[in-house]
C-alpha atoms as a PDB file:
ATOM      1  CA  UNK A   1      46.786 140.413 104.026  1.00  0.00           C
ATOM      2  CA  UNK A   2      50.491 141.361 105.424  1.00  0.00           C
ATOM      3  CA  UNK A   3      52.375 138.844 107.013  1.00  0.00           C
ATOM      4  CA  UNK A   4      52.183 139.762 111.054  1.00  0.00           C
ATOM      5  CA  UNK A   5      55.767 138.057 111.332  1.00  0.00           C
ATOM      6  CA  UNK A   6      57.172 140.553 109.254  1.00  0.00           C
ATOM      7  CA  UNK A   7      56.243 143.700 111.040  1.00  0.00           C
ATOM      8  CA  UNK A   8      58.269 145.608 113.460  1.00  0.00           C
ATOM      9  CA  UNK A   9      58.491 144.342 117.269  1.00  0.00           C
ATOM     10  CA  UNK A  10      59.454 147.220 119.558  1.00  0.00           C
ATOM     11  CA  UNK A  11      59.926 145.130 122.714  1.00  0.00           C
ATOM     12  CA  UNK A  12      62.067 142.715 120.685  1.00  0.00           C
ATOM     13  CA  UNK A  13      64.366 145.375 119.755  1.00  0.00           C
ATOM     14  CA  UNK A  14      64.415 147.154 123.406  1.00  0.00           C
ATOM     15  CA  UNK A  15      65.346 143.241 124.228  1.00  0.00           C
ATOM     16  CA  UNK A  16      67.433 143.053 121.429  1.00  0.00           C
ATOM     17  CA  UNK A  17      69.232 146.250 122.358  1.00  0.00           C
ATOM     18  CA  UNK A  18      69.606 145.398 126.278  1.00  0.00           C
ATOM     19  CA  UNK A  19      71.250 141.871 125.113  1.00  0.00           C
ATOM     20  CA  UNK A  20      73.614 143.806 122.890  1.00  0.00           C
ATOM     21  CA  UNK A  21      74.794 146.707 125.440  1.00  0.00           C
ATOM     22  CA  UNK A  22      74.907 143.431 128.122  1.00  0.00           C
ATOM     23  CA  UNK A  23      77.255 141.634 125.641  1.00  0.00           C
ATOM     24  CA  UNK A  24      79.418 144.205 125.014  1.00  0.00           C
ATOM     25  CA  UNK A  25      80.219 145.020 128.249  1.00  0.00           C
ATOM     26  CA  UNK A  26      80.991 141.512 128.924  1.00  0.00           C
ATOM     27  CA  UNK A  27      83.309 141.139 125.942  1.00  0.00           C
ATOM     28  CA  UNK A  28      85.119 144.269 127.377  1.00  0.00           C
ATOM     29  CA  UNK A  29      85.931 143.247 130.882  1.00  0.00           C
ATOM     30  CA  UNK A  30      86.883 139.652 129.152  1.00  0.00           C
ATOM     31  CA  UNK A  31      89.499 141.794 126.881  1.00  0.00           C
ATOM     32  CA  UNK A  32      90.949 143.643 129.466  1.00  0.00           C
ATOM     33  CA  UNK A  33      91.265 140.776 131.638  1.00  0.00           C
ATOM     34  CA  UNK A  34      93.076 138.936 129.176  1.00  0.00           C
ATOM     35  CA  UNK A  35      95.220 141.533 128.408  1.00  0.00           C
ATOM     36  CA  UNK A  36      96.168 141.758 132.346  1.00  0.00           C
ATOM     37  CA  UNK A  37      96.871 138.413 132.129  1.00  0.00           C
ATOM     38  CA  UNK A  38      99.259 138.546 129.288  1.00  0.00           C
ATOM     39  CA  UNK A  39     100.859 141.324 130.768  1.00  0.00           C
ATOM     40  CA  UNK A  40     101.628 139.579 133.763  1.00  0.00           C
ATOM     41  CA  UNK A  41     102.861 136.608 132.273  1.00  0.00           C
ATOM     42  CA  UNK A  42     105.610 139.074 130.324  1.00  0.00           C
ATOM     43  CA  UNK A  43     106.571 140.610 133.538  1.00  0.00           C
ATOM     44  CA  UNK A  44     107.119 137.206 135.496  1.00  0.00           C
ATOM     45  CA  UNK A  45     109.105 135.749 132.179  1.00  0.00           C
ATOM     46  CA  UNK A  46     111.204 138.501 131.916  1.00  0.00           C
ATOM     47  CA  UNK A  47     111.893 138.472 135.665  1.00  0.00           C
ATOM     48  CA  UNK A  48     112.795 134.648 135.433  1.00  0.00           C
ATOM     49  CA  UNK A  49     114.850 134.992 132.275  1.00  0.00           C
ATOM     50  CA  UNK A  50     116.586 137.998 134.281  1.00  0.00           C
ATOM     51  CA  UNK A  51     117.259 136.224 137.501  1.00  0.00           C
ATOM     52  CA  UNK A  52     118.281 132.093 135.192  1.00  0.00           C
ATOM     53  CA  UNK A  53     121.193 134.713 133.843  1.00  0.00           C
ATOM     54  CA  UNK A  54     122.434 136.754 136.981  1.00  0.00           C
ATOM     55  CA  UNK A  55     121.451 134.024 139.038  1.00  0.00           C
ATOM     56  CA  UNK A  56     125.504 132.686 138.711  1.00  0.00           C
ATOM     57  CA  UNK A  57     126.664 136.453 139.161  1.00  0.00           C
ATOM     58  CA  UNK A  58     125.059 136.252 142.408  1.00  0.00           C
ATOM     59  CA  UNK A  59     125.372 133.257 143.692  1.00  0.00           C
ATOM     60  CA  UNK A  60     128.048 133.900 146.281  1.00  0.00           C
ATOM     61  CA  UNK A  61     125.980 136.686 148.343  1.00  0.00           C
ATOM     62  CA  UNK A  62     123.769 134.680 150.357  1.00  0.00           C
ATOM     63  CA  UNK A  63     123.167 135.570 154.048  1.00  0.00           C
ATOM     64  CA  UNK A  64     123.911 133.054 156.353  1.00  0.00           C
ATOM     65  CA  UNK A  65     121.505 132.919 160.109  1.00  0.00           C
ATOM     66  CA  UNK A  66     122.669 134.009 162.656  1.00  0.00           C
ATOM     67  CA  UNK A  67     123.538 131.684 165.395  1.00  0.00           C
ATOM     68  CA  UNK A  68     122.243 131.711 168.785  1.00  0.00           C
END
């Protein structure tokens, strides 16, 4: 007699295949999100790098308020 663990499940591969497809469009939204994220971080670094160096090139240029 064949072992009935052995055999081929069609619902547990449908399930099987759902889980997969659900997975994988979780990993890719969790990629590109972390890629955003990195991309940011670059951006605001540079930008603070950028203004730590001009920062003394600029310092005499403030506006003062106007008095009333």
């Amino acid at each position: 007699m064949a072992n009935p663990w052995l055999k081929k499940n069609p619902f547990m591969s449908m399930w099987l295949s759902a889980a997969n497809s659900a997975a994988g469009a979780a990993r890719g939204r969790a990629t590109a999100q972390v890629k955003r994220a990195g991309r940011t971080a670059s951006t605001n670094l540079a930008k603070d790098m950028m203004d730590l160096w001009t920062a003394p090139l600029t310092a005499g240029t403030k506006k003062r308020a106007k008095k009333r």
